[in-house]
C-alpha atoms as a PDB file:
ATOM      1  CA  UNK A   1     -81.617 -84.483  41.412  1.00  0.00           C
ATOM      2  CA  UNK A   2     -80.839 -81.194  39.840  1.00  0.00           C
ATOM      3  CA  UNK A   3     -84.254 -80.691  38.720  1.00  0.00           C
ATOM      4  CA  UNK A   4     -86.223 -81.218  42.233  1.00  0.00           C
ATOM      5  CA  UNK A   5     -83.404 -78.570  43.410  1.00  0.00           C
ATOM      6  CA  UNK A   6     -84.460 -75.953  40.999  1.00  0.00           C
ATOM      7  CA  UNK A   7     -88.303 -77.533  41.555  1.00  0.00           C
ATOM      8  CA  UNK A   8     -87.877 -76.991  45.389  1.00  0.00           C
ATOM      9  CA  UNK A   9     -85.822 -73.497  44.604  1.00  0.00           C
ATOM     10  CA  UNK A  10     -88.516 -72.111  42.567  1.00  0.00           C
ATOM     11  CA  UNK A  11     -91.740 -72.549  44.757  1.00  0.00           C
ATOM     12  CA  UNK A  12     -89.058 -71.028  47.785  1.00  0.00           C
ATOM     13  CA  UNK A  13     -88.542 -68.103  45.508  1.00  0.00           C
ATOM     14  CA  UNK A  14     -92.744 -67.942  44.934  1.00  0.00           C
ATOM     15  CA  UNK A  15     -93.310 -68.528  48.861  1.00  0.00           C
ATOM     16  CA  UNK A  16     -90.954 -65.726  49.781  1.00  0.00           C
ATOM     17  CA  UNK A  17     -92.228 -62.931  47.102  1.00  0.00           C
ATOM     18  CA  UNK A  18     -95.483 -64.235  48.521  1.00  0.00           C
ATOM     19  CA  UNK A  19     -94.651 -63.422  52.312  1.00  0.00           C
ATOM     20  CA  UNK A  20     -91.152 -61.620  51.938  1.00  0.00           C
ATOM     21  CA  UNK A  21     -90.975 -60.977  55.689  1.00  0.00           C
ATOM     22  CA  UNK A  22     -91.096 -64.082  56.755  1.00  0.00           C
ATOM     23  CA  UNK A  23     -88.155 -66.254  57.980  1.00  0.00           C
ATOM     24  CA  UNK A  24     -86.093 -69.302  55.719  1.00  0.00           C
ATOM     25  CA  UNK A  25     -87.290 -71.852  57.874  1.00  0.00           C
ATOM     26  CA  UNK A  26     -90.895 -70.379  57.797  1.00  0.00           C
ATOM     27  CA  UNK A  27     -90.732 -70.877  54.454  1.00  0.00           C
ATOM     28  CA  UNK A  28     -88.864 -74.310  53.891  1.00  0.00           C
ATOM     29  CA  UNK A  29     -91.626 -75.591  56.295  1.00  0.00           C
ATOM     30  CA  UNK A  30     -94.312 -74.095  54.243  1.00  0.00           C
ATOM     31  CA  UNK A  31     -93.020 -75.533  50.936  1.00  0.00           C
ATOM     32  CA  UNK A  32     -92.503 -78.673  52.526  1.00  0.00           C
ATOM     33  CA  UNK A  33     -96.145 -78.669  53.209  1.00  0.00           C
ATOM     34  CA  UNK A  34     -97.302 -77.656  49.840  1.00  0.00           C
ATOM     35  CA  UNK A  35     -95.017 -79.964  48.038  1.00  0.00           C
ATOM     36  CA  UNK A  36     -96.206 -82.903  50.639  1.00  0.00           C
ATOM     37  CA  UNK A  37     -99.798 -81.753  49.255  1.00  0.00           C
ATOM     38  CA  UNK A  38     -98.976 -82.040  45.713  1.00  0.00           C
ATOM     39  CA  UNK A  39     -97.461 -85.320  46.247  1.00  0.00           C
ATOM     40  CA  UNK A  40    -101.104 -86.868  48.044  1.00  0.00           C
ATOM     41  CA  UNK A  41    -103.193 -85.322  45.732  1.00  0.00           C
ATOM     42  CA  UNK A  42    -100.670 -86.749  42.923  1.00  0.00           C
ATOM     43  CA  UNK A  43    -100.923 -90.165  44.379  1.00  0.00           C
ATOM     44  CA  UNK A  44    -104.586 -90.054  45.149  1.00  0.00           C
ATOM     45  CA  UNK A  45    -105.250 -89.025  41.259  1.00  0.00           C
ATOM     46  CA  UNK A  46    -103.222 -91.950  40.469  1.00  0.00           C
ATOM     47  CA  UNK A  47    -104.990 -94.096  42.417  1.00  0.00           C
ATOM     48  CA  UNK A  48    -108.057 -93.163  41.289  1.00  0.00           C
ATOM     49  CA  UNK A  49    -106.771 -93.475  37.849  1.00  0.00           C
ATOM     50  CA  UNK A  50    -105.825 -97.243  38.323  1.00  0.00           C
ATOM     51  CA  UNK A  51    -109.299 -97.625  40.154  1.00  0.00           C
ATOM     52  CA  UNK A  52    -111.073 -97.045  36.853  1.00  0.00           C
ATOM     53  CA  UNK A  53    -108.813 -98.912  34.624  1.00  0.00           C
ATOM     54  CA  UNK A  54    -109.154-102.231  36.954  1.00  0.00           C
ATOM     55  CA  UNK A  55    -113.606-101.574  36.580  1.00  0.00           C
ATOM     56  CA  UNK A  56    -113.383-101.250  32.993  1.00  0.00           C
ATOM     57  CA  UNK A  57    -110.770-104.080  32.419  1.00  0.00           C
ATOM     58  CA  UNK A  58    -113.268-106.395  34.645  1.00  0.00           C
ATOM     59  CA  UNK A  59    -116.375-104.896  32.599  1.00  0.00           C
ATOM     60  CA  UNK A  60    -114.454-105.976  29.403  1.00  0.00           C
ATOM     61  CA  UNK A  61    -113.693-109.493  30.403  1.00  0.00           C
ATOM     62  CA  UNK A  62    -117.592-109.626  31.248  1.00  0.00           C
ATOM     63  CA  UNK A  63    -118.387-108.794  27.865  1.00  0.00           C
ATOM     64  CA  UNK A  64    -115.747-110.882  26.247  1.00  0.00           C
ATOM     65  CA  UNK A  65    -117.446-114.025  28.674  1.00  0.00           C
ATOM     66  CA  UNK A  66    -121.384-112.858  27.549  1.00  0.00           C
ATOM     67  CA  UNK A  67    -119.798-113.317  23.941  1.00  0.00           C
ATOM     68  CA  UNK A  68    -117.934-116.207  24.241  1.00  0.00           C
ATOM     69  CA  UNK A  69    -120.678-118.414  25.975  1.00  0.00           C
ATOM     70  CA  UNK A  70    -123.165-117.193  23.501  1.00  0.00           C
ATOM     71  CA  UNK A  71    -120.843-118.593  20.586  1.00  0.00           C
ATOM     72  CA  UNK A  72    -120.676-121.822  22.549  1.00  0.00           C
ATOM     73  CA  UNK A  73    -124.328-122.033  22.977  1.00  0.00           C
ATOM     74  CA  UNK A  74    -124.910-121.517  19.214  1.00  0.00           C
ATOM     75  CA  UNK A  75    -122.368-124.108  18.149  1.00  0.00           C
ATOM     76  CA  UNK A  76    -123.981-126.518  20.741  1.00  0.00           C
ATOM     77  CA  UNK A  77    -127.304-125.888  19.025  1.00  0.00           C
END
């Protein structure tokens, strides 16, 4: 918990040297937004991540079947 304070502190202290006239609740709403933003794009690269391990674990299990059936077809003749 103490770290996502000092997370969330430290992007308010870059928001408000970025736009020092601007109000608290200005700024909690736009770090709420940018944090939000890192979360989906987090999330999506994640996804995206898993996406390609599931192809390439069903590629693999392809191969292992080509290779598997060709063993039984030379033992069977």
């Amino acid at each position: 918990m103490t770290e996502l304070a000092a997370y969330v502190d430290k992007k308010m202290r870059a928001a408000s040297d970025t736009a020092p006239a601007s109000d608290m609740l200005g700024l909690a709403v736009l770090v709420a937004l940018n944090l939000a933003d890192e979360c989906f794009r987090a999330r999506a690269d994640h996804s995206d991540a898993n996406g390609e391990i599931h192809q390439r674990a069903i590629r693999l299990e392809q191969i292992v079947d080509q290779v598997l059936a060709q063993i039984a077809e030379t033992k069977a003749g």
